[in-house]
PDB file of N, CA and C in Angstrom:
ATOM      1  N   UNK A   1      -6.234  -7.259   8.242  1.00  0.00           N
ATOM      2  CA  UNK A   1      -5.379  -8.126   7.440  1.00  0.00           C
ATOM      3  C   UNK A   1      -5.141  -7.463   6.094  1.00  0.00           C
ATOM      4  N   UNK A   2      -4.308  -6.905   5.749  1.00  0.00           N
ATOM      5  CA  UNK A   2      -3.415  -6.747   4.429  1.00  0.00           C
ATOM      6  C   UNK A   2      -3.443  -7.873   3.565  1.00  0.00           C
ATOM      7  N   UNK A   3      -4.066  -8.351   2.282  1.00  0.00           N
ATOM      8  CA  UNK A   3      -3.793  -8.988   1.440  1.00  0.00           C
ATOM      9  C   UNK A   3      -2.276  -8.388   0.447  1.00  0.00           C
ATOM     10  N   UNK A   4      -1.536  -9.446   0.045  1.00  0.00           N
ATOM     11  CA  UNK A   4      -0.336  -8.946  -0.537  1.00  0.00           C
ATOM     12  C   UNK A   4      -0.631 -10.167  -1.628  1.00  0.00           C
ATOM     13  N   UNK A   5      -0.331  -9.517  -3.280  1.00  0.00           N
ATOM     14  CA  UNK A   5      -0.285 -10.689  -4.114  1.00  0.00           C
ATOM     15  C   UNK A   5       1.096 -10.466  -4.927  1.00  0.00           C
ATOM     16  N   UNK A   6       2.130 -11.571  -4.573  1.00  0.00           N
ATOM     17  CA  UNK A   6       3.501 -11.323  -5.016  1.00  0.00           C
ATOM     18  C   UNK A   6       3.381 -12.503  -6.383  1.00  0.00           C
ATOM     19  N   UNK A   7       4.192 -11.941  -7.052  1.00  0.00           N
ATOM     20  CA  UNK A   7       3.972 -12.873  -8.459  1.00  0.00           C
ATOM     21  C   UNK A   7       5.428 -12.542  -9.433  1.00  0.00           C
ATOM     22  N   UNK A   8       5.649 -14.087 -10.153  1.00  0.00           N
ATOM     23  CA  UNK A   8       7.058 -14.141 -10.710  1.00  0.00           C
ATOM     24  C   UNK A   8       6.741 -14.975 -11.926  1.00  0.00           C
ATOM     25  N   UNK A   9       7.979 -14.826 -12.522  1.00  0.00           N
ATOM     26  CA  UNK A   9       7.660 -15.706 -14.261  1.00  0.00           C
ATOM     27  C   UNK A   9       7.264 -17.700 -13.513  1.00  0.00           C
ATOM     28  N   UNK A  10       7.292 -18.387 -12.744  1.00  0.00           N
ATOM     29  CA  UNK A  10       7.078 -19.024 -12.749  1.00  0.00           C
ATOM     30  C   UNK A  10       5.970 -19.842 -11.657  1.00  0.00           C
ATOM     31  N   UNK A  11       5.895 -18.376 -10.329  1.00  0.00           N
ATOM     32  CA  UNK A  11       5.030 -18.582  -9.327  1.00  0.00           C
ATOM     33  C   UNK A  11       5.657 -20.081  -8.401  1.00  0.00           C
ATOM     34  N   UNK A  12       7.132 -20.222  -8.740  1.00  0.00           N
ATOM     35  CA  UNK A  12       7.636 -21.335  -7.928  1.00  0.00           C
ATOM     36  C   UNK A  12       8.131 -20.751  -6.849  1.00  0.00           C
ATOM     37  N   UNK A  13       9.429 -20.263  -7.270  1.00  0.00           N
ATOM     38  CA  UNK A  13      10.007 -20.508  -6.053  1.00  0.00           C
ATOM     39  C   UNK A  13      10.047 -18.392  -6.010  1.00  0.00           C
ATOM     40  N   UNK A  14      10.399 -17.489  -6.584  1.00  0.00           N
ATOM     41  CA  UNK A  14      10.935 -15.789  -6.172  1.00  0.00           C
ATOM     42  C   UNK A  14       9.734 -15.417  -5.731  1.00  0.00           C
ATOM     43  N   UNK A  15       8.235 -15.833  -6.119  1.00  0.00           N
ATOM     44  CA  UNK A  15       7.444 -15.399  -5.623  1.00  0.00           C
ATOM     45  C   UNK A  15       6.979 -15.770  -4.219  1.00  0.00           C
ATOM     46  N   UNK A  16       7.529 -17.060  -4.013  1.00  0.00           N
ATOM     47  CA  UNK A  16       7.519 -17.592  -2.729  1.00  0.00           C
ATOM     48  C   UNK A  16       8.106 -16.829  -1.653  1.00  0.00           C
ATOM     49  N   UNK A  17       9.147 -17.016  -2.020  1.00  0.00           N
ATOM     50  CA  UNK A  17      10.886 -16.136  -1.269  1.00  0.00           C
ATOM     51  C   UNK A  17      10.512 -14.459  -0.806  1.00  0.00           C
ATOM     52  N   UNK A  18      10.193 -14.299  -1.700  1.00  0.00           N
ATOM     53  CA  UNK A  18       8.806 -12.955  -1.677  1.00  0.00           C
ATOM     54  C   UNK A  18       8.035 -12.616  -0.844  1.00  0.00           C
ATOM     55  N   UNK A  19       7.042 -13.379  -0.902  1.00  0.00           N
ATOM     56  CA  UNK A  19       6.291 -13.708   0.295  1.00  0.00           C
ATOM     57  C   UNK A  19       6.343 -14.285   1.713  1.00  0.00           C
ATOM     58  N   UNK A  20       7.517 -15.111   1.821  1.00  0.00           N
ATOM     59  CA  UNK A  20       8.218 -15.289   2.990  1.00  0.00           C
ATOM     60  C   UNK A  20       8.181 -14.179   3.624  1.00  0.00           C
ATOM     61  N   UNK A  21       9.245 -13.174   2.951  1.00  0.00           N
ATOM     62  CA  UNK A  21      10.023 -12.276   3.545  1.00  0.00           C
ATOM     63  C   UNK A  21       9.486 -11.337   4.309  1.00  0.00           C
ATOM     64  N   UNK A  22       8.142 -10.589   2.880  1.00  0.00           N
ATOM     65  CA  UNK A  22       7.408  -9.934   3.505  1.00  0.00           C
ATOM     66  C   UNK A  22       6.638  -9.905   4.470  1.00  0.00           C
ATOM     67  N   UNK A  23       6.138 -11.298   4.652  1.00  0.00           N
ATOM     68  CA  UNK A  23       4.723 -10.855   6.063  1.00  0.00           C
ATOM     69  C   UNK A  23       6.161 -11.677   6.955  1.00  0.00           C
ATOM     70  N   UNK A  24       7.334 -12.137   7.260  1.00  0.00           N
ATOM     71  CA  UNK A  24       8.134 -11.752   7.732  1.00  0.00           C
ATOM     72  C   UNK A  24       8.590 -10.519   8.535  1.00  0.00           C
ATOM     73  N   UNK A  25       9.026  -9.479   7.731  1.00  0.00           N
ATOM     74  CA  UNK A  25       9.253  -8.349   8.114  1.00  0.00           C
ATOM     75  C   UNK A  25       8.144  -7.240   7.944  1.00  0.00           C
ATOM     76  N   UNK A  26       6.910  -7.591   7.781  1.00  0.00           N
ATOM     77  CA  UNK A  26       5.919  -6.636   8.246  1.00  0.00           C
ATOM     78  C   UNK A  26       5.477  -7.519   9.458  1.00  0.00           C
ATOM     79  N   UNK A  27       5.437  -8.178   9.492  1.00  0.00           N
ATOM     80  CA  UNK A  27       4.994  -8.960  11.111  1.00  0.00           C
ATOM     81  C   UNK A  27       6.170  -8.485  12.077  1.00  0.00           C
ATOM     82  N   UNK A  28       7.230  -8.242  11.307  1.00  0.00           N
ATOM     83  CA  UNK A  28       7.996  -7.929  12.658  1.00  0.00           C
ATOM     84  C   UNK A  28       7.972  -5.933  12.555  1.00  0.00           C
ATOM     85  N   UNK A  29       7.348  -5.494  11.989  1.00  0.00           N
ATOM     86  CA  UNK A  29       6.822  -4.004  11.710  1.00  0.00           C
ATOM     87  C   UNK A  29       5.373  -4.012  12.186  1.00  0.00           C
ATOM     88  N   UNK A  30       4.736  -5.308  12.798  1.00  0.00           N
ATOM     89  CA  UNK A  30       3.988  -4.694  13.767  1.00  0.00           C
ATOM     90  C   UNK A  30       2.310  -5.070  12.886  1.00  0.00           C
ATOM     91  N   UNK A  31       2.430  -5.188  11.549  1.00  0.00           N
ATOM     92  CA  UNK A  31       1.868  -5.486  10.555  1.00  0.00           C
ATOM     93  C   UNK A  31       1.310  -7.048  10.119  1.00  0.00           C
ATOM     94  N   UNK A  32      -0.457  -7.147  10.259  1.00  0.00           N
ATOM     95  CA  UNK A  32      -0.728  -8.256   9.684  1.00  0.00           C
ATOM     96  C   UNK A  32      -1.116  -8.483   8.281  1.00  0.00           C
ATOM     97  N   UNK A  33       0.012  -9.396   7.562  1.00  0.00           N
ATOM     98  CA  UNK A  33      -0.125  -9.358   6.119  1.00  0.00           C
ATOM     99  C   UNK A  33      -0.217 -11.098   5.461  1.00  0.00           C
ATOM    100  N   UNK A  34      -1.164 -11.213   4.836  1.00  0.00           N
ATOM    101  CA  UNK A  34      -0.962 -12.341   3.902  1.00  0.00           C
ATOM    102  C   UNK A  34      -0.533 -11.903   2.601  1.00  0.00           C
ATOM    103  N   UNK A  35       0.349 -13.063   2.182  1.00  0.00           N
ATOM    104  CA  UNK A  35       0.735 -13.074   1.061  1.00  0.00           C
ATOM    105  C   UNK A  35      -0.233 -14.098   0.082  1.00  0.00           C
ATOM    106  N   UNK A  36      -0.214 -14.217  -1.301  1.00  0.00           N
ATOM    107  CA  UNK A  36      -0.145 -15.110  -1.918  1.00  0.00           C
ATOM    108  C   UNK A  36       0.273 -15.368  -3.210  1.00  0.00           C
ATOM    109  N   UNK A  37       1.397 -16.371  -3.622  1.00  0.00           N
ATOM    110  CA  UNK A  37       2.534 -16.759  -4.694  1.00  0.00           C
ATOM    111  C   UNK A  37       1.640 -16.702  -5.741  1.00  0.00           C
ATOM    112  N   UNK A  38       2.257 -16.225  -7.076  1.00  0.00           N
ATOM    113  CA  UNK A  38       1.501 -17.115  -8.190  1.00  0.00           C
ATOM    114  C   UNK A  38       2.464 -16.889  -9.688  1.00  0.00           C
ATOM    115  N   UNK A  39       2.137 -17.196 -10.228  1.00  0.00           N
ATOM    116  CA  UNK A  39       2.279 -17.037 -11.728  1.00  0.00           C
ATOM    117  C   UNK A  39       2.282 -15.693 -12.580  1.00  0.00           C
ATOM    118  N   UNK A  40       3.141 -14.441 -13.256  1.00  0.00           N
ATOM    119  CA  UNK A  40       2.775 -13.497 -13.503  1.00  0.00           C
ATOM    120  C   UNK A  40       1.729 -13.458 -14.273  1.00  0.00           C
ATOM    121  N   UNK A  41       1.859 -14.746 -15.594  1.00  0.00           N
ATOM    122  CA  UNK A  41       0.780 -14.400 -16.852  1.00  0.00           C
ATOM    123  C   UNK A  41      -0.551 -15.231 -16.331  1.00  0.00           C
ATOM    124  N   UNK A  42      -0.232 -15.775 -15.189  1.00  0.00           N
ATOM    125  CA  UNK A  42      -2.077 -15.942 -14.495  1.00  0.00           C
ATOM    126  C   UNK A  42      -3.004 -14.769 -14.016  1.00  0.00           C
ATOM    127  N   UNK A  43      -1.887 -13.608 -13.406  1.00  0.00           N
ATOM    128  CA  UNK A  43      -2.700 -12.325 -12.671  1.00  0.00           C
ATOM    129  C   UNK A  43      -3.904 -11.609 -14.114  1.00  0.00           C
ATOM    130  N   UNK A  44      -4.568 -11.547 -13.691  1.00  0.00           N
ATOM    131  CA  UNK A  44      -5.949 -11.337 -13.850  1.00  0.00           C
ATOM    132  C   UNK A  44      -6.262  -9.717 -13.507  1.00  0.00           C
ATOM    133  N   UNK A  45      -7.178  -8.909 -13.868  1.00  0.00           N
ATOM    134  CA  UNK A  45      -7.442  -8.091 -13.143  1.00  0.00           C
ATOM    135  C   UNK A  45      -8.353  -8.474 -11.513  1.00  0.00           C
ATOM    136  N   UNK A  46      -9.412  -9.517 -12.318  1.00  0.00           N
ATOM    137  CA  UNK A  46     -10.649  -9.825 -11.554  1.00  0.00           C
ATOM    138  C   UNK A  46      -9.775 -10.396  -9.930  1.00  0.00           C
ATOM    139  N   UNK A  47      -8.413 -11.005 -10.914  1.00  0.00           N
ATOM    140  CA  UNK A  47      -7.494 -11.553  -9.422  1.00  0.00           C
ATOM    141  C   UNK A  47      -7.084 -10.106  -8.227  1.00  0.00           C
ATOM    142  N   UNK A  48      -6.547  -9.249  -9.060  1.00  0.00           N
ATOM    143  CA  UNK A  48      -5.427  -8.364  -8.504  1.00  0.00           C
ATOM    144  C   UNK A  48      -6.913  -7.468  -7.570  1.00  0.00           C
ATOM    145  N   UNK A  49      -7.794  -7.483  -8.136  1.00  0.00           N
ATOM    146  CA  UNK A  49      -9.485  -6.491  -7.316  1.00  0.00           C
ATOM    147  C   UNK A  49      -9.620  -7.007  -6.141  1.00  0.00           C
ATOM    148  N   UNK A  50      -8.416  -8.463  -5.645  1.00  0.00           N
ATOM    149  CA  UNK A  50      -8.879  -8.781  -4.155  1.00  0.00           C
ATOM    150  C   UNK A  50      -7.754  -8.765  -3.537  1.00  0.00           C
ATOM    151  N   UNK A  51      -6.905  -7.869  -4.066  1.00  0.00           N
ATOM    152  CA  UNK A  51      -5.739  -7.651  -2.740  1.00  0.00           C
ATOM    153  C   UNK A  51      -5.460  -6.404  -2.563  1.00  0.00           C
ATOM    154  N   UNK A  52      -4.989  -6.210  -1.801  1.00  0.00           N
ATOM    155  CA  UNK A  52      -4.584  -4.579  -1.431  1.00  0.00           C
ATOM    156  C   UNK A  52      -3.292  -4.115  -1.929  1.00  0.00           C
ATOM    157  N   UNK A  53      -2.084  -4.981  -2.068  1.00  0.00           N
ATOM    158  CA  UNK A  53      -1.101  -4.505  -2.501  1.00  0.00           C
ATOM    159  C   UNK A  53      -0.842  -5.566  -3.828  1.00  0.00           C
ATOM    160  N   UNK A  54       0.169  -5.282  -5.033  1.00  0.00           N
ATOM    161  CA  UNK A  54       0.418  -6.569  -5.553  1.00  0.00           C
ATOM    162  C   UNK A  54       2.467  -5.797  -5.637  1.00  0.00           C
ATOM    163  N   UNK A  55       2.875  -7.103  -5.304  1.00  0.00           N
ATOM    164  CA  UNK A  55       4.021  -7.481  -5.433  1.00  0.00           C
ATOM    165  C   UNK A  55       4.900  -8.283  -6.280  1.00  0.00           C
ATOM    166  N   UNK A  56       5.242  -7.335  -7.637  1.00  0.00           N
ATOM    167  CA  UNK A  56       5.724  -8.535  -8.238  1.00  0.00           C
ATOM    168  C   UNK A  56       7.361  -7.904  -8.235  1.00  0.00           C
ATOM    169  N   UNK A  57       7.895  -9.408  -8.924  1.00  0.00           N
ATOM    170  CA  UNK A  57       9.739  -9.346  -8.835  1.00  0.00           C
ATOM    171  C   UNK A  57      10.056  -8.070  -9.980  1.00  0.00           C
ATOM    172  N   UNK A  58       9.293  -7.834 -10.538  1.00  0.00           N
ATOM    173  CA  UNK A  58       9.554  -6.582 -11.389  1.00  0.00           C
ATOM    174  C   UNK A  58       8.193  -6.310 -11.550  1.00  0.00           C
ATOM    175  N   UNK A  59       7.817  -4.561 -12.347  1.00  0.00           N
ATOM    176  CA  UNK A  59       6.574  -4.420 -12.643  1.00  0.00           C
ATOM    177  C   UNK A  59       6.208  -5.081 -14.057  1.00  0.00           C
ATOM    178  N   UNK A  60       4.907  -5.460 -14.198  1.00  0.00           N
ATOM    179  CA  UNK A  60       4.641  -6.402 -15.465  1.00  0.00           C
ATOM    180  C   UNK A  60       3.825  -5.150 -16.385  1.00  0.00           C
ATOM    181  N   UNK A  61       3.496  -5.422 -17.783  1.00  0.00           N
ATOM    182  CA  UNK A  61       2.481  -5.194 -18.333  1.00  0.00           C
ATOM    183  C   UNK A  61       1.269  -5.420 -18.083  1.00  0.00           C
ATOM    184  N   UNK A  62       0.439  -5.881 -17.193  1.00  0.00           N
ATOM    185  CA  UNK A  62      -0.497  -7.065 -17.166  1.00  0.00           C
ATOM    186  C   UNK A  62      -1.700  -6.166 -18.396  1.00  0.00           C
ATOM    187  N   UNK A  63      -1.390  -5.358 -19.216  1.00  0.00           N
ATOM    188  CA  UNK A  63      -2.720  -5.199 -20.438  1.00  0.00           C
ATOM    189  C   UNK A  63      -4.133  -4.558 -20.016  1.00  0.00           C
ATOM    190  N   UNK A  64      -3.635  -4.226 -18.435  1.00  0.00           N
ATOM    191  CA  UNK A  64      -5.050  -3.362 -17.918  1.00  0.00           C
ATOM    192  C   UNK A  64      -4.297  -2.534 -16.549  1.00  0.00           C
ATOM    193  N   UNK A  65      -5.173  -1.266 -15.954  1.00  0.00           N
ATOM    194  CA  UNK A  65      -4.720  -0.755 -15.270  1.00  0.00           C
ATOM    195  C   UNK A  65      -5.039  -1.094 -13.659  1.00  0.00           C
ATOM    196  N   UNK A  66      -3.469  -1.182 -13.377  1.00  0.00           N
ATOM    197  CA  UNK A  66      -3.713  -1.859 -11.580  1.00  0.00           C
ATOM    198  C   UNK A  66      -4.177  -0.941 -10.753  1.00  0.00           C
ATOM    199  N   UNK A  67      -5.357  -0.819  -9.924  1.00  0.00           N
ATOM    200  CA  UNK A  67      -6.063   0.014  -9.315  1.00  0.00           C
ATOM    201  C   UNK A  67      -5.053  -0.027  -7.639  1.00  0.00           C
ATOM    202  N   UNK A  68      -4.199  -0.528  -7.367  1.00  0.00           N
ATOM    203  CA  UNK A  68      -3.803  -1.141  -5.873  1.00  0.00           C
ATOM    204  C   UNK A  68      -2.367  -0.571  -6.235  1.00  0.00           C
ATOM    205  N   UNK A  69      -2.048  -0.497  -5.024  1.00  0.00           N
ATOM    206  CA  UNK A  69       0.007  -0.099  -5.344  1.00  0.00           C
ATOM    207  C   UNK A  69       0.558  -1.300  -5.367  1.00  0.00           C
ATOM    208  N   UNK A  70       1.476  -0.479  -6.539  1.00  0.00           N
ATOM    209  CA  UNK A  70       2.516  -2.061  -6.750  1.00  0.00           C
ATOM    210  C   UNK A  70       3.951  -1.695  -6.530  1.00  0.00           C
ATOM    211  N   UNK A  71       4.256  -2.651  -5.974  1.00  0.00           N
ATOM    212  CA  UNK A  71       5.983  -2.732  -5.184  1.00  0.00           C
ATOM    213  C   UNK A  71       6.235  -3.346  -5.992  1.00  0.00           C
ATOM    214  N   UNK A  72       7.646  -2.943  -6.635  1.00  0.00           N
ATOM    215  CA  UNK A  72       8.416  -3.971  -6.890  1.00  0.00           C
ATOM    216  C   UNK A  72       9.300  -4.429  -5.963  1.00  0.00           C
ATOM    217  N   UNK A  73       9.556  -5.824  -5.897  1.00  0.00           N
ATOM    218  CA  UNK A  73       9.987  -6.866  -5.016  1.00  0.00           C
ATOM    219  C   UNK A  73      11.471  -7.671  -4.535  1.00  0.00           C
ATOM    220  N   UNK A  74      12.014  -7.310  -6.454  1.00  0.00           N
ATOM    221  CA  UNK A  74      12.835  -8.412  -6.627  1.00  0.00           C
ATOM    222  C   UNK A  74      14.438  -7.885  -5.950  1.00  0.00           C
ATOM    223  N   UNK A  75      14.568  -6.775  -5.888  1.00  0.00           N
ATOM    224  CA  UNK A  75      15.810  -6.511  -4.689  1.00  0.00           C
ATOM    225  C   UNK A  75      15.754  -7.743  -3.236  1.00  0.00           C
ATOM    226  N   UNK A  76      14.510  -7.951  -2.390  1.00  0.00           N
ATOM    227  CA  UNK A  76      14.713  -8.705  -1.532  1.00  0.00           C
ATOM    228  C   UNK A  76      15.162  -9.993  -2.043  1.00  0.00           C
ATOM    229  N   UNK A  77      14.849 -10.381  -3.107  1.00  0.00           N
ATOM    230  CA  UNK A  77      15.804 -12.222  -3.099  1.00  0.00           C
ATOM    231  C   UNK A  77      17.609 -11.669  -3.402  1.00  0.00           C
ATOM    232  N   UNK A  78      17.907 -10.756  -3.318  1.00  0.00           N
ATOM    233  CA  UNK A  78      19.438 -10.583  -2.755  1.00  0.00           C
ATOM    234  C   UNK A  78      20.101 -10.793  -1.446  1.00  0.00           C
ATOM    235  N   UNK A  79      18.806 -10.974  -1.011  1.00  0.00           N
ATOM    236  CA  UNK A  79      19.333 -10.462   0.576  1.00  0.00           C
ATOM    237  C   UNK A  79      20.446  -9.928   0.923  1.00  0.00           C
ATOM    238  N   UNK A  80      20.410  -8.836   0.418  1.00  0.00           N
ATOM    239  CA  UNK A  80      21.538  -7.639   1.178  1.00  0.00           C
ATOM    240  C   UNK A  80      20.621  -6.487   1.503  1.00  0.00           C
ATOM    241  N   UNK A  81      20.539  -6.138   3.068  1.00  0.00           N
ATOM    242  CA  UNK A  81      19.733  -4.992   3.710  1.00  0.00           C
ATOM    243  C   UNK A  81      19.858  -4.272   2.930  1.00  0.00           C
ATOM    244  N   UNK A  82      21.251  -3.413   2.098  1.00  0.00           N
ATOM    245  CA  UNK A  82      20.659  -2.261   2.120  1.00  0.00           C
ATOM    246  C   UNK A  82      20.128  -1.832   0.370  1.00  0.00           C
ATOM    247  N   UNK A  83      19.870  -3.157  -0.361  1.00  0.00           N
ATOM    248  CA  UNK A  83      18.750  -3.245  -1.215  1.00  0.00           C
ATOM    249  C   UNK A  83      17.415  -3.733  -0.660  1.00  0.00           C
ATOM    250  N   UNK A  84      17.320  -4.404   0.232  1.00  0.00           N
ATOM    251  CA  UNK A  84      15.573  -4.922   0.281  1.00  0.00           C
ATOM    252  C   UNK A  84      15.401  -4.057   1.446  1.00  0.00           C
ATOM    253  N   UNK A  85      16.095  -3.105   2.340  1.00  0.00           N
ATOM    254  CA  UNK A  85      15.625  -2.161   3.150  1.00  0.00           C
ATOM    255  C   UNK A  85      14.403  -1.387   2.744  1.00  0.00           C
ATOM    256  N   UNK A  86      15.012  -1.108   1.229  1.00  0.00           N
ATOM    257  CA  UNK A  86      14.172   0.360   1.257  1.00  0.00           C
ATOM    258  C   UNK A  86      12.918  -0.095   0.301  1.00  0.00           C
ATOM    259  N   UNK A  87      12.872  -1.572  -0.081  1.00  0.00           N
ATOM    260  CA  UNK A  87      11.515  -1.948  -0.546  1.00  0.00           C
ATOM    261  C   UNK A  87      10.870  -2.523   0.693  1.00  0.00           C
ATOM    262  N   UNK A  88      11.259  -2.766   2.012  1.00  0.00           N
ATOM    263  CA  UNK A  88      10.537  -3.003   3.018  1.00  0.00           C
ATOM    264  C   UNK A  88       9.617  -1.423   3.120  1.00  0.00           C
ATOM    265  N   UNK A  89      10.804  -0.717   3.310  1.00  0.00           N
ATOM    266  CA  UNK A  89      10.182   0.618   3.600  1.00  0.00           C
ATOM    267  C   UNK A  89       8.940   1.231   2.715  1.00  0.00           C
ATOM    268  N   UNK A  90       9.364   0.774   1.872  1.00  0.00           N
ATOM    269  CA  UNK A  90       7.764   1.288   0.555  1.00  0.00           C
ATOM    270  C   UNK A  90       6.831   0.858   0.969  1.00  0.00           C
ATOM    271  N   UNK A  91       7.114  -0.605   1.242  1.00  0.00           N
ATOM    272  CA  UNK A  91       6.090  -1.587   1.552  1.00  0.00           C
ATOM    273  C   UNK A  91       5.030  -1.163   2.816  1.00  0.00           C
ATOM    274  N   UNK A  92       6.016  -0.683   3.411  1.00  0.00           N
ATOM    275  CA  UNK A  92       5.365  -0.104   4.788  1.00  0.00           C
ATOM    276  C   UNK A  92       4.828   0.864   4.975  1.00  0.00           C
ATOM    277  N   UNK A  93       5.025   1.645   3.834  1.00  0.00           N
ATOM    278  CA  UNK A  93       4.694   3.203   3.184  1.00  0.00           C
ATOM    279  C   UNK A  93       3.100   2.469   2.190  1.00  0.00           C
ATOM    280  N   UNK A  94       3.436   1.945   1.795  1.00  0.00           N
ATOM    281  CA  UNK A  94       1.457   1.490   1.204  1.00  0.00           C
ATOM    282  C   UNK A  94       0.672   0.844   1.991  1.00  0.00           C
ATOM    283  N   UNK A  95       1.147   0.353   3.059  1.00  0.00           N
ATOM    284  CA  UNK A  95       0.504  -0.582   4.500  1.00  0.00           C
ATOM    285  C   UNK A  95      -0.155   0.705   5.025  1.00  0.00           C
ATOM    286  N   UNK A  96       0.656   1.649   5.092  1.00  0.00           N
ATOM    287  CA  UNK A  96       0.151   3.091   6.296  1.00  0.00           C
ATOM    288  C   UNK A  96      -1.292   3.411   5.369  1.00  0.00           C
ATOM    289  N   UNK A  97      -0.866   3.884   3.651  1.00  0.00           N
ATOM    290  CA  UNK A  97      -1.451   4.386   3.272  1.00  0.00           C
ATOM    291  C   UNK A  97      -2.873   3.880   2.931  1.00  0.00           C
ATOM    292  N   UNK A  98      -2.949   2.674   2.806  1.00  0.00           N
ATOM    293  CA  UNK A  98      -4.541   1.961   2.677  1.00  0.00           C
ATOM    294  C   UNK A  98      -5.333   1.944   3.847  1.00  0.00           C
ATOM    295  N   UNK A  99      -4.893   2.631   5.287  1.00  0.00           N
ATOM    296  CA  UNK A  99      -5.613   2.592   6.641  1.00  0.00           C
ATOM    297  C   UNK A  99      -6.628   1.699   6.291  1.00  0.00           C
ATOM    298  N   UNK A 100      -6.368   0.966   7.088  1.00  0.00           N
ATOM    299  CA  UNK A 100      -6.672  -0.215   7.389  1.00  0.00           C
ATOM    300  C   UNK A 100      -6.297  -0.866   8.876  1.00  0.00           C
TER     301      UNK A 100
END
């Protein structure tokens, strides 16, 4: 299982949409992934030390260094393939790389 932590200025609804998408289209890449939504200025380090990937709608400051790869996200709430194609593809490119 892939932990994924996607996160947006309000943790309502882009981080959701986010997370839909992805264990969406990594489930259909063959890939078992949880997501989970939240808040950008809640992420934590102590938070981000329990997922494998973090996903936010843009990259943040978060004031410490992210040890995990970070995707940025926010091309998929366009939904037009051939912007959220190639962040699927990254996505799938840090899935390979954490063997697992």
């Amino acid at each position: 299982m892939i932990k994924i932590l996607t996160a947006c200025g309000a943790g309502v609804n882009s981080s959701h949409q986010i997370a839909d998408a992805l264990e969406s289209e990594m489930r259909n890449r063959g890939y078992e992934v949880q997501c989970e939504a939240v808040m950008i200025k809640d992420v934590t380090e102590d938070m981000v030390s329990q997922y494998d990937i973090l996903a936010p709608i843009v990259t943040p400051d978060l004031g410490f260094d992210v040890k995990i790869p970070i995707i940025e996200c926010g091309p998929i709430l366009y939904r037009i393939p051939a912007m959220a194609q190639p962040v699927y593809d990254e996505m799938e490119k840090a899935i390979k790389s954490l063997n697992k």
